[in-house]
Protein backbone atom coordinates (compact mmCIF):
# COMPACT_ATOMS: atom_id res chain seq x y z
CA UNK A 1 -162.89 -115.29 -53.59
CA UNK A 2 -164.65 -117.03 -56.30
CA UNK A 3 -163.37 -116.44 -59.89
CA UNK A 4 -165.36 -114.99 -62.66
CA UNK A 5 -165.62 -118.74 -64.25
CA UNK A 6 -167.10 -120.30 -60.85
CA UNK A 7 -169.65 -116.90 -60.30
CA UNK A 8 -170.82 -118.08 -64.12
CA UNK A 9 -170.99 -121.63 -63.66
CA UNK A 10 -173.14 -121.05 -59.99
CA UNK A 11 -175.66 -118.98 -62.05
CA UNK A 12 -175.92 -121.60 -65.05
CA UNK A 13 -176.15 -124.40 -62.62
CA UNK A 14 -179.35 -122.63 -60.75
CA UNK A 15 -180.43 -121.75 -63.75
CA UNK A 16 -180.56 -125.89 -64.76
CA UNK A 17 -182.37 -126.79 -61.37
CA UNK A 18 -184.79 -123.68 -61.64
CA UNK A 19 -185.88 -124.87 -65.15
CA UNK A 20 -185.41 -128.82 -65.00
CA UNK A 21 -185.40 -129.70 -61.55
CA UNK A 22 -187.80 -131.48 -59.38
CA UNK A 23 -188.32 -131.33 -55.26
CA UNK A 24 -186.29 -134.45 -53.82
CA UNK A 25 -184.93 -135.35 -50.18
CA UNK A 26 -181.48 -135.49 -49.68
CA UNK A 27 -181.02 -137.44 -46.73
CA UNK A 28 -176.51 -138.16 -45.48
CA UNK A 29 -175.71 -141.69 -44.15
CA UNK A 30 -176.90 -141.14 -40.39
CA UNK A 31 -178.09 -137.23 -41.41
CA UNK A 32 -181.08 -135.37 -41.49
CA UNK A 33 -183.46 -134.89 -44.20
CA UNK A 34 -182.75 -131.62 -46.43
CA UNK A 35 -185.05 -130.93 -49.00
CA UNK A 36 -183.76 -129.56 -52.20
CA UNK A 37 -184.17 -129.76 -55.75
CA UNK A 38 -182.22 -131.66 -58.62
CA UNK A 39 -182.49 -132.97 -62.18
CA UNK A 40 -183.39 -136.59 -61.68
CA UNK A 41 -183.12 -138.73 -64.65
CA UNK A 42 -186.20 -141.39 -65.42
CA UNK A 43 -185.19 -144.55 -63.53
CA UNK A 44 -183.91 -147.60 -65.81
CA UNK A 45 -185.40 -151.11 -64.59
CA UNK A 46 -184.31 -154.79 -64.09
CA UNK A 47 -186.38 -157.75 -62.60
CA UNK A 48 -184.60 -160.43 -60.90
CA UNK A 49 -186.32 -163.53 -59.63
CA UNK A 50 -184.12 -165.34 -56.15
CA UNK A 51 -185.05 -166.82 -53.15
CA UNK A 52 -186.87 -163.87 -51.55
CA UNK A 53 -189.08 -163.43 -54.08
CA UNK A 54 -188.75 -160.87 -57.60
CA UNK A 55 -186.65 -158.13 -56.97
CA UNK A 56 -186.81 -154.95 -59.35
CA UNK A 57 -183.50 -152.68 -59.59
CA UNK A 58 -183.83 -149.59 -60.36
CA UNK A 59 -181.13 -147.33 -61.55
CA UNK A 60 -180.64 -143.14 -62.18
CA UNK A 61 -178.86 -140.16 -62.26
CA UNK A 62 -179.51 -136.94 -59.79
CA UNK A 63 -177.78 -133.93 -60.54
CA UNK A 64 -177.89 -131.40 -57.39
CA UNK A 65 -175.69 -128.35 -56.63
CA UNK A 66 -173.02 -128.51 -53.86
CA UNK A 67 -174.22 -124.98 -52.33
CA UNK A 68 -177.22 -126.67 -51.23
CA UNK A 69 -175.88 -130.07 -50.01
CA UNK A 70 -171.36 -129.52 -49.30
CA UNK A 71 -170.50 -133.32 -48.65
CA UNK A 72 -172.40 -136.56 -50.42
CA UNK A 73 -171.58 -140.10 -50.02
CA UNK A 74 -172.04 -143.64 -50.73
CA UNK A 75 -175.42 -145.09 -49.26
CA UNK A 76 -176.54 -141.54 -48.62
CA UNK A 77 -180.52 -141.41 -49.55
CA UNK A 78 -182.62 -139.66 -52.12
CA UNK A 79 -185.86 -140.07 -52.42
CA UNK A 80 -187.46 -138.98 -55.50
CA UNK A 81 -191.72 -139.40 -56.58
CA UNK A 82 -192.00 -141.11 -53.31
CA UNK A 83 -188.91 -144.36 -54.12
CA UNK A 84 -186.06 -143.86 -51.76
CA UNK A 85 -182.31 -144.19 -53.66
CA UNK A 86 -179.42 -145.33 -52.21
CA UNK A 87 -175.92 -143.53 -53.45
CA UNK A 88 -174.22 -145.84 -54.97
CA UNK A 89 -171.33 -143.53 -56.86
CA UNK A 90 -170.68 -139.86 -56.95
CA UNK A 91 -168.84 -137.63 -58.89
CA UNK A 92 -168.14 -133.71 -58.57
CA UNK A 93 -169.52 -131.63 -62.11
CA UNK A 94 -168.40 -128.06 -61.73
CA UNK A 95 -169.98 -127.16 -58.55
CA UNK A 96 -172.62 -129.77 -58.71
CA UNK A 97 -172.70 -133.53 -58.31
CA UNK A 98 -173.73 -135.79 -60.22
CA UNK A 99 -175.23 -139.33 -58.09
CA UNK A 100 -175.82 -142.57 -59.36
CA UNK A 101 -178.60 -144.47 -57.89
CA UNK A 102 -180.27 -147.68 -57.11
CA UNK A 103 -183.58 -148.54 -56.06
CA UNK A 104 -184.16 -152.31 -54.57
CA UNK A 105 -187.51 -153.43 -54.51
CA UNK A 106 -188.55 -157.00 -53.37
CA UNK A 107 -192.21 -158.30 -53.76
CA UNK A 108 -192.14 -161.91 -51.80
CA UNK A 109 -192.44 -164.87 -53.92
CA UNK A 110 -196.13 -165.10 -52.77
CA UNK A 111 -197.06 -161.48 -53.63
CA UNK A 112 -195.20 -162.88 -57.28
CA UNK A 113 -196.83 -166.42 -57.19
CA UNK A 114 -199.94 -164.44 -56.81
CA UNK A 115 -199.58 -161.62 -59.52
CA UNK A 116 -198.66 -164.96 -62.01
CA UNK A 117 -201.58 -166.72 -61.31
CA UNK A 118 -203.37 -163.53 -61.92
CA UNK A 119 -201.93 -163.00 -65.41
CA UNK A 120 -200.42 -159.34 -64.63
């Protein structure tokens, strides 16, 4: 039986998708797809240059309620806009979690010995 704190915190925590949120898919390690919706947070960005060319990092926070996915984990997927996220850390917020996530991105070093050449 849920207490009068959790029946208030359910309602304020729709009430933060409904208004913020944005469609993503929540996909488990070795899962299905689920489509849902969660408060993504504008991805932070890092370029790295290494042997297989640049790689960009991207990192961000989802925030997603637990009615609408029960179990997360580490290297579970979200894709947000189209760039798939890897789970990289998770933490439970009062009936929602809260992910951290990283994007990888490598463009081989001819697609970056190409772009520098070009001047972009």
């Amino acid at each position: 039986m849920s207490s009068e704190f959790q029946t208030a915190m359910a309602a304020a925590n729709t009430a933060i998708i409904t208004k913020m949120g944005q469609a993503v898919t929540y996909t488990p390690d070795g899962g299905d797809d689920q489509a849902i919706d969660g408060v993504f947070t504008d991805a932070a960005g890092q370029y790295n240059n290494g042997e297989r060319g640049e790689t960009e990092i991207k990192t961000a926070t989802l925030l997603i309620n637990s009615s609408d996915v029960a179990t997360v984990g580490v290297d579970d997927v979200a894709t947000v806009g189209g760039v798939r996220y890897r789970v990289e850390h998770y933490s439970d917020a009062a009936g929602m979690w809260l992910l951290e996530l990283v994007a990888e991105t490598v463009n081989s070093k001819h697609h970056s010995q190409l772009r520098d050449r070009q001047g972009s």
